[in-house]
C-alpha atoms as a PDB file:
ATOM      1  CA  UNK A   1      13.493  -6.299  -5.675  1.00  0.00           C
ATOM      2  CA  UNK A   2      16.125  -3.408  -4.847  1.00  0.00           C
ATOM      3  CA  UNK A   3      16.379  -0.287  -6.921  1.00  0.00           C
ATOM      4  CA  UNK A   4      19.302   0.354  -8.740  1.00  0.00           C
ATOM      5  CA  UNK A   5      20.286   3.164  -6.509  1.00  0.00           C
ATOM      6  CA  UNK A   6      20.212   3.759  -2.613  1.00  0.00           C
ATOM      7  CA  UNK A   7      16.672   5.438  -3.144  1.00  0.00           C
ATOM      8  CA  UNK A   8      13.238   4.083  -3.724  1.00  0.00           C
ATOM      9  CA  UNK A   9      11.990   5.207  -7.093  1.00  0.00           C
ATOM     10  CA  UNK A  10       9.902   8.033  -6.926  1.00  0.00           C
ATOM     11  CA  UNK A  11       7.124   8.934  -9.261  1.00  0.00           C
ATOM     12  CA  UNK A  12       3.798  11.059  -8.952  1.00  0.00           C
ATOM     13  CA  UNK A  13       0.419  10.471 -10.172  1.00  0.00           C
ATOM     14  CA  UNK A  14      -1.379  13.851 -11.180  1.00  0.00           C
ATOM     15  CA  UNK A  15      -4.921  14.738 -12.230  1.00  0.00           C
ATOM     16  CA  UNK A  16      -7.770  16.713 -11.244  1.00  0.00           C
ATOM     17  CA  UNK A  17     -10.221  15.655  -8.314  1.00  0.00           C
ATOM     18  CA  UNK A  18     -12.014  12.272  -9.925  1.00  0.00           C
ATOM     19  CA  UNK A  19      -9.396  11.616 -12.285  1.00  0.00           C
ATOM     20  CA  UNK A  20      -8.803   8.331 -11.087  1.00  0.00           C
ATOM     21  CA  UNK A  21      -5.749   8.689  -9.519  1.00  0.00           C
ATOM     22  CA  UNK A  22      -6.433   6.736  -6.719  1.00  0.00           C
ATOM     23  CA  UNK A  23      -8.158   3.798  -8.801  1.00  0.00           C
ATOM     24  CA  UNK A  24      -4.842   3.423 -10.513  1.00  0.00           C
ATOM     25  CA  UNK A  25      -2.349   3.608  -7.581  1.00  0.00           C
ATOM     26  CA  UNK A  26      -4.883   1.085  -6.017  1.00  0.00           C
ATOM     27  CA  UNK A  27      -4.189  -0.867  -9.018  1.00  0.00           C
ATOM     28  CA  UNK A  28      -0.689  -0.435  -9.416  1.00  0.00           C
ATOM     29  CA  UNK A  29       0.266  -1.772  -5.771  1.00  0.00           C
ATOM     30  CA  UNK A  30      -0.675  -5.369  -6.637  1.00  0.00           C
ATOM     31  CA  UNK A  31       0.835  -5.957 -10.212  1.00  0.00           C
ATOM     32  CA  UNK A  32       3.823  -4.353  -8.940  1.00  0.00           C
ATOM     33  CA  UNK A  33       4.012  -6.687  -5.490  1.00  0.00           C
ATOM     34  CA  UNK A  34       3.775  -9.133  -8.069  1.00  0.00           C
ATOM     35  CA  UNK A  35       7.012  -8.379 -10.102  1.00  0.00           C
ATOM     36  CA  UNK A  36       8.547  -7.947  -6.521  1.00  0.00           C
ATOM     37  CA  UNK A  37       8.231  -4.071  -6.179  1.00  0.00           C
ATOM     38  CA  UNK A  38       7.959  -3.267  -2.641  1.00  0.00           C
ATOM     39  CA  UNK A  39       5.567   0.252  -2.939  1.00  0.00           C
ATOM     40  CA  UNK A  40       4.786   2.856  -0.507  1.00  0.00           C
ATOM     41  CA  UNK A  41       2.429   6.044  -1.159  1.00  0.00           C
ATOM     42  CA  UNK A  42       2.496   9.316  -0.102  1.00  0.00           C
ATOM     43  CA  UNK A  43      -1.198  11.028  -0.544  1.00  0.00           C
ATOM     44  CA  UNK A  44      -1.484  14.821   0.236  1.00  0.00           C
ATOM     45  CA  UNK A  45      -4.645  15.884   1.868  1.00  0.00           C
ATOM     46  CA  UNK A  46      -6.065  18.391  -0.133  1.00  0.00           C
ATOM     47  CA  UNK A  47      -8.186  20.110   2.553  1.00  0.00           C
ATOM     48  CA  UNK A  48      -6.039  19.797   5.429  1.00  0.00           C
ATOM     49  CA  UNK A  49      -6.707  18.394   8.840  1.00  0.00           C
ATOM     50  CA  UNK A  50      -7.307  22.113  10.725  1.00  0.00           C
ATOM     51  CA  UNK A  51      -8.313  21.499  13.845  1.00  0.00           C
ATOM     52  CA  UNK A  52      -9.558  18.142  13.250  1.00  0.00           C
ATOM     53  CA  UNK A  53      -7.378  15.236  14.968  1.00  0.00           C
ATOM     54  CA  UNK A  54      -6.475  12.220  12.579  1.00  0.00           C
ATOM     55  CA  UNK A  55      -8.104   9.932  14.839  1.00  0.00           C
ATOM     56  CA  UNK A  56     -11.144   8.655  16.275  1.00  0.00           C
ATOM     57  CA  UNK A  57     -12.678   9.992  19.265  1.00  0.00           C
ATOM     58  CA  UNK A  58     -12.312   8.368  22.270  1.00  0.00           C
ATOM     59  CA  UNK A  59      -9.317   6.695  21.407  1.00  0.00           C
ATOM     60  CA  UNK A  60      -6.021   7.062  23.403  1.00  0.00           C
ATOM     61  CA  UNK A  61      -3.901   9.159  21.195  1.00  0.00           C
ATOM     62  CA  UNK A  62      -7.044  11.359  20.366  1.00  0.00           C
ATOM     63  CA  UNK A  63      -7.563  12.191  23.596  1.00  0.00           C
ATOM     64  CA  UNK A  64      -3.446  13.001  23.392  1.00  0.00           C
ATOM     65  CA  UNK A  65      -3.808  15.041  20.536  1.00  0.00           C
ATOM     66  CA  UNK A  66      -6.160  16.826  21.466  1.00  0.00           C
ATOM     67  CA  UNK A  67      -4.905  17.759  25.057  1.00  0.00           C
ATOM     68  CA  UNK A  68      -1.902  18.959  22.850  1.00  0.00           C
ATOM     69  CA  UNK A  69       0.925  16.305  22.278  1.00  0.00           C
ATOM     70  CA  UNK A  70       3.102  17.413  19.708  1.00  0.00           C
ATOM     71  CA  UNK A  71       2.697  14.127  18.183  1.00  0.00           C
ATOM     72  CA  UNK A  72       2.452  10.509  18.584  1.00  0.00           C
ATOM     73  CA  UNK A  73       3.615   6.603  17.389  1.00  0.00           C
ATOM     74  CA  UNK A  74       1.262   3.975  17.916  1.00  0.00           C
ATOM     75  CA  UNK A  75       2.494   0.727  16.894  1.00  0.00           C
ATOM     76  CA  UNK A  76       2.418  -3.010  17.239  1.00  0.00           C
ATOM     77  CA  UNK A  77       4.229  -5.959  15.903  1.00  0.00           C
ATOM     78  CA  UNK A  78       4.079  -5.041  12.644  1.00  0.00           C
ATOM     79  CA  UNK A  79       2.539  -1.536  11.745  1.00  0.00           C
ATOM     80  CA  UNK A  80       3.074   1.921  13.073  1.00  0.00           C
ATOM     81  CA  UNK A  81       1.483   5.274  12.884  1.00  0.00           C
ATOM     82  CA  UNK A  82       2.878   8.383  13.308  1.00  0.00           C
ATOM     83  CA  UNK A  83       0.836  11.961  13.550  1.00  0.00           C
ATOM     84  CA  UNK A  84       2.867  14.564  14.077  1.00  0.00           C
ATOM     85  CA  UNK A  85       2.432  18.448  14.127  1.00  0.00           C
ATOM     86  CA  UNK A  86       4.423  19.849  11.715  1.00  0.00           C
ATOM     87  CA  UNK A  87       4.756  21.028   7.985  1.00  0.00           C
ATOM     88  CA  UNK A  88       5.865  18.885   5.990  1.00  0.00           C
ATOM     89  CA  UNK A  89       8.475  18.400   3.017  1.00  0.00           C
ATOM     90  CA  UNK A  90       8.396  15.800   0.154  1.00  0.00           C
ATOM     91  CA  UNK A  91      12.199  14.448   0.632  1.00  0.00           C
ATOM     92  CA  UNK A  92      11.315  13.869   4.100  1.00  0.00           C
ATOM     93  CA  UNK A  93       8.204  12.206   3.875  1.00  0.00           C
ATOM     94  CA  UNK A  94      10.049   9.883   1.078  1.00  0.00           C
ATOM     95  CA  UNK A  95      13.123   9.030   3.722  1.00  0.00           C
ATOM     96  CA  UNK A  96      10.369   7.503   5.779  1.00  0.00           C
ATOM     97  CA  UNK A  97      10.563   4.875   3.360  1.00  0.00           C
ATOM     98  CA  UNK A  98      13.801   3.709   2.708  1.00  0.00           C
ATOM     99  CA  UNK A  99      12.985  -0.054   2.080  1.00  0.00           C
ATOM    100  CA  UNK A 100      10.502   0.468  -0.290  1.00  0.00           C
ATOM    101  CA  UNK A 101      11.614   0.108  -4.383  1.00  0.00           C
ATOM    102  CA  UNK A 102       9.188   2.578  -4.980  1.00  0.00           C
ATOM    103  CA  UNK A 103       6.566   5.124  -3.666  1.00  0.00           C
ATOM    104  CA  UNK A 104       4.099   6.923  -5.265  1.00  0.00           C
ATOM    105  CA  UNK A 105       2.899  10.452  -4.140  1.00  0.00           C
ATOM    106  CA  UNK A 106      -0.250  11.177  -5.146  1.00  0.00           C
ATOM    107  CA  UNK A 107      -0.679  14.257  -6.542  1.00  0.00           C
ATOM    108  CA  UNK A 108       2.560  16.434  -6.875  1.00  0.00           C
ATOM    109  CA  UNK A 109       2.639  18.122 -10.339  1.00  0.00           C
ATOM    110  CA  UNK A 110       4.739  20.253  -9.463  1.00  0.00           C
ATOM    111  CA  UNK A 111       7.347  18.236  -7.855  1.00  0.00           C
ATOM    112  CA  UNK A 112      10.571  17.124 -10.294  1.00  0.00           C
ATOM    113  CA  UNK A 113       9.827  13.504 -10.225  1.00  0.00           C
ATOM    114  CA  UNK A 114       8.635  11.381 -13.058  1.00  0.00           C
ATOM    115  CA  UNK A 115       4.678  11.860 -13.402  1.00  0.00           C
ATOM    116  CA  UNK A 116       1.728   9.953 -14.874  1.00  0.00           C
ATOM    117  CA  UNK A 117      -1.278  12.299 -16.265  1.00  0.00           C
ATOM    118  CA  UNK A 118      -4.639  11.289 -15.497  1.00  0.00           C
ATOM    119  CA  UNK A 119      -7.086  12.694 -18.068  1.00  0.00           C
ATOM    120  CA  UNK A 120     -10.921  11.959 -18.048  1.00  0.00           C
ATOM    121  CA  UNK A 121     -13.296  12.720 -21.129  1.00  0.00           C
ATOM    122  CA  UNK A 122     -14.187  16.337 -20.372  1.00  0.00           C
ATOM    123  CA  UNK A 123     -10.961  17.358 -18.922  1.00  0.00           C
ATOM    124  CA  UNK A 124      -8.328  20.265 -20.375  1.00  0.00           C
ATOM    125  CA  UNK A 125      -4.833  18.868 -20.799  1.00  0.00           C
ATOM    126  CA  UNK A 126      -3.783  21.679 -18.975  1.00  0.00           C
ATOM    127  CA  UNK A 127      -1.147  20.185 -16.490  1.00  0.00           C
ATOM    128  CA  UNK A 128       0.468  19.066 -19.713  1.00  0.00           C
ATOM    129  CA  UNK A 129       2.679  20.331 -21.759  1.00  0.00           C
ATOM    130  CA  UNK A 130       4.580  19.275 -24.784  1.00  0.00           C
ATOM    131  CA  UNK A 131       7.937  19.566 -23.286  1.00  0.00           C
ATOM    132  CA  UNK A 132       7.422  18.166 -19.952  1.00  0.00           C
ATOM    133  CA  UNK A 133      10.414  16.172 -19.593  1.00  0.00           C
ATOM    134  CA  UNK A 134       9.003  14.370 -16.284  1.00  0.00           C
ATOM    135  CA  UNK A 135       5.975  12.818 -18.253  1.00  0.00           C
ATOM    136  CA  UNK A 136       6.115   9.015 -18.724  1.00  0.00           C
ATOM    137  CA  UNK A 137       2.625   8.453 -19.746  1.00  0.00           C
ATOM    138  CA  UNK A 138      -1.394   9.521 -19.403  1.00  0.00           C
ATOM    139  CA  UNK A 139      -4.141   7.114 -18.270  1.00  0.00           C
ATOM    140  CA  UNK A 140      -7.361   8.543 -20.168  1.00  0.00           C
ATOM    141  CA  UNK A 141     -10.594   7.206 -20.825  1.00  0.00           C
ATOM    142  CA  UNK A 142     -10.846   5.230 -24.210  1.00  0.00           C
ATOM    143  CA  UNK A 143     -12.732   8.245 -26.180  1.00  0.00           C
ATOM    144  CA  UNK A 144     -10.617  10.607 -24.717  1.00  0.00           C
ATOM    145  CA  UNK A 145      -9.067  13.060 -27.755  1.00  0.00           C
ATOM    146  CA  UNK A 146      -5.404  12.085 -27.854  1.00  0.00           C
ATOM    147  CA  UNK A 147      -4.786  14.722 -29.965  1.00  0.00           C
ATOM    148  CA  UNK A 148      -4.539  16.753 -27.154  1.00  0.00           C
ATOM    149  CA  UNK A 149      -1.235  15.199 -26.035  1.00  0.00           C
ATOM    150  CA  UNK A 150       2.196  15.551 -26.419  1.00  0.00           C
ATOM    151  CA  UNK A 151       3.063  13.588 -29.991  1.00  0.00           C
ATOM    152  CA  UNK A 152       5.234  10.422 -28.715  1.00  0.00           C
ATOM    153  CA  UNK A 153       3.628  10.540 -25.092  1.00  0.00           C
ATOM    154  CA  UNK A 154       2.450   6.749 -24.178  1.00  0.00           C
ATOM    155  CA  UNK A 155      -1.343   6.662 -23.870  1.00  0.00           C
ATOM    156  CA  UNK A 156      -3.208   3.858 -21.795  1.00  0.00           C
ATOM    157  CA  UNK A 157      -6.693   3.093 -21.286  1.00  0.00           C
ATOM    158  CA  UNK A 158      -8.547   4.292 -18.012  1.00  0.00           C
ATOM    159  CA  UNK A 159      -9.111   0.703 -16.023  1.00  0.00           C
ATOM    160  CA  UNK A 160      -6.448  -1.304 -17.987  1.00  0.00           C
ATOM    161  CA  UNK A 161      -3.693  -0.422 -15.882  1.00  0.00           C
ATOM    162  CA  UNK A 162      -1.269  -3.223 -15.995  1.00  0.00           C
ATOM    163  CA  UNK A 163       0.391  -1.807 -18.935  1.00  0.00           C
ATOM    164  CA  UNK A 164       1.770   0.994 -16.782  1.00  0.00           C
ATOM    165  CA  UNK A 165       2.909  -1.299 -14.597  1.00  0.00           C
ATOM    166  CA  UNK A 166       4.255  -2.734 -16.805  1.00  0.00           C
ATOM    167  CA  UNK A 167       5.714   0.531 -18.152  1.00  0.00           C
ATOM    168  CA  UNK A 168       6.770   1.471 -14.105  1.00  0.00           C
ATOM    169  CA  UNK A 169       8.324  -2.496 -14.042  1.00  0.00           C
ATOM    170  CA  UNK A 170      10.389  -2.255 -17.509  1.00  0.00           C
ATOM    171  CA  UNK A 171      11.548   1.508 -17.099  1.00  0.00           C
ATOM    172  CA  UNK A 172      13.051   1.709 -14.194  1.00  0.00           C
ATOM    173  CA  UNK A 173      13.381  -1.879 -12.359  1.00  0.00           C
ATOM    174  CA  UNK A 174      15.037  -3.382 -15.398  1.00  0.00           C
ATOM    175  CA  UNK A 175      16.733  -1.166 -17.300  1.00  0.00           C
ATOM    176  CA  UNK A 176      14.872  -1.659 -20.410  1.00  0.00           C
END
């Protein structure tokens, strides 16, 4: 399915470290495939690679890296990776992705693109705030104190997560 627009849909998921953001993106990619969402995700590593080399020894563009390409593409019929050296910016890590109807960056509360919260029993609300405009829903665990959210702000149940996609789906690939 296209998007409405000549962009891919852009939305982040945001929560502290064991939140479960990656359990719902891992989710999410299915149901979506199956309502004919093509998704990509962009996942920021939170320690950086320093010196390390994305790779595994021994293996051709390893031993380029670390004899000090600037970067590399390996590819075959039907997948490519690129490492490059350099820092990098949101928008252009999104044009990477042009046929996708939407990507997901893990991560990015701080970015201006529509965000779900994922809250855990235990865990402040604080990357929340009642007039967030770029919330469209938490995930928290069942017990979790929803009193702590914005009034109006769609709730879901940590591991129930097809009724954000369903949410993603209706919102902004239909126009509902």
């Amino acid at each position: 399915m296209e998007t409405t627009n000549s962009r891919p849909v852009t939305i982040c998921v945001s929560g502290l470290k064991n939140s479960g953001k990656t359990a719902l993106i891992e989710a999410l990619i299915p149901m979506l495939a199956a309502k004919g969402i093509q998704t990509a995700v962009i996942k920021h590593h939170g320690h950086g690679f320093g010196d390390k080399i994305p790779d595994k020894p021994g293996t051709d563009t390893y031993r380029f890296l670390a004899n000090g390409a600037h970067g590399i593409v390996i590819y075959d019929d039907e997948t490519l990776v690129l490492v490059k050296r350099k820092s990098a910016e949101i928008a252009d890590l999104i044009s990477l992705f042009p046929e996708s109807g939407l990507i997901i960056i893990e991560g990015g509360k701080t970015e201006p693109y529509p965000r779900i919260a994922m809250l855990r029993t235990g865990q402040d609300p604080a990357n929340i705030s009642s007039d967030d405009s770029t919330l469209l829903c938490a995930v928290t665990d069942p017990d979790y104190d929803a009193t702590s959210l914005p009034a109006g702000l769609p709730r879901f149940d940590f591991g129930d997560f097809s009724p954000v996609a369903d949410l993603i789906y209706k919102r902004f690939f239909t126009g509902s």
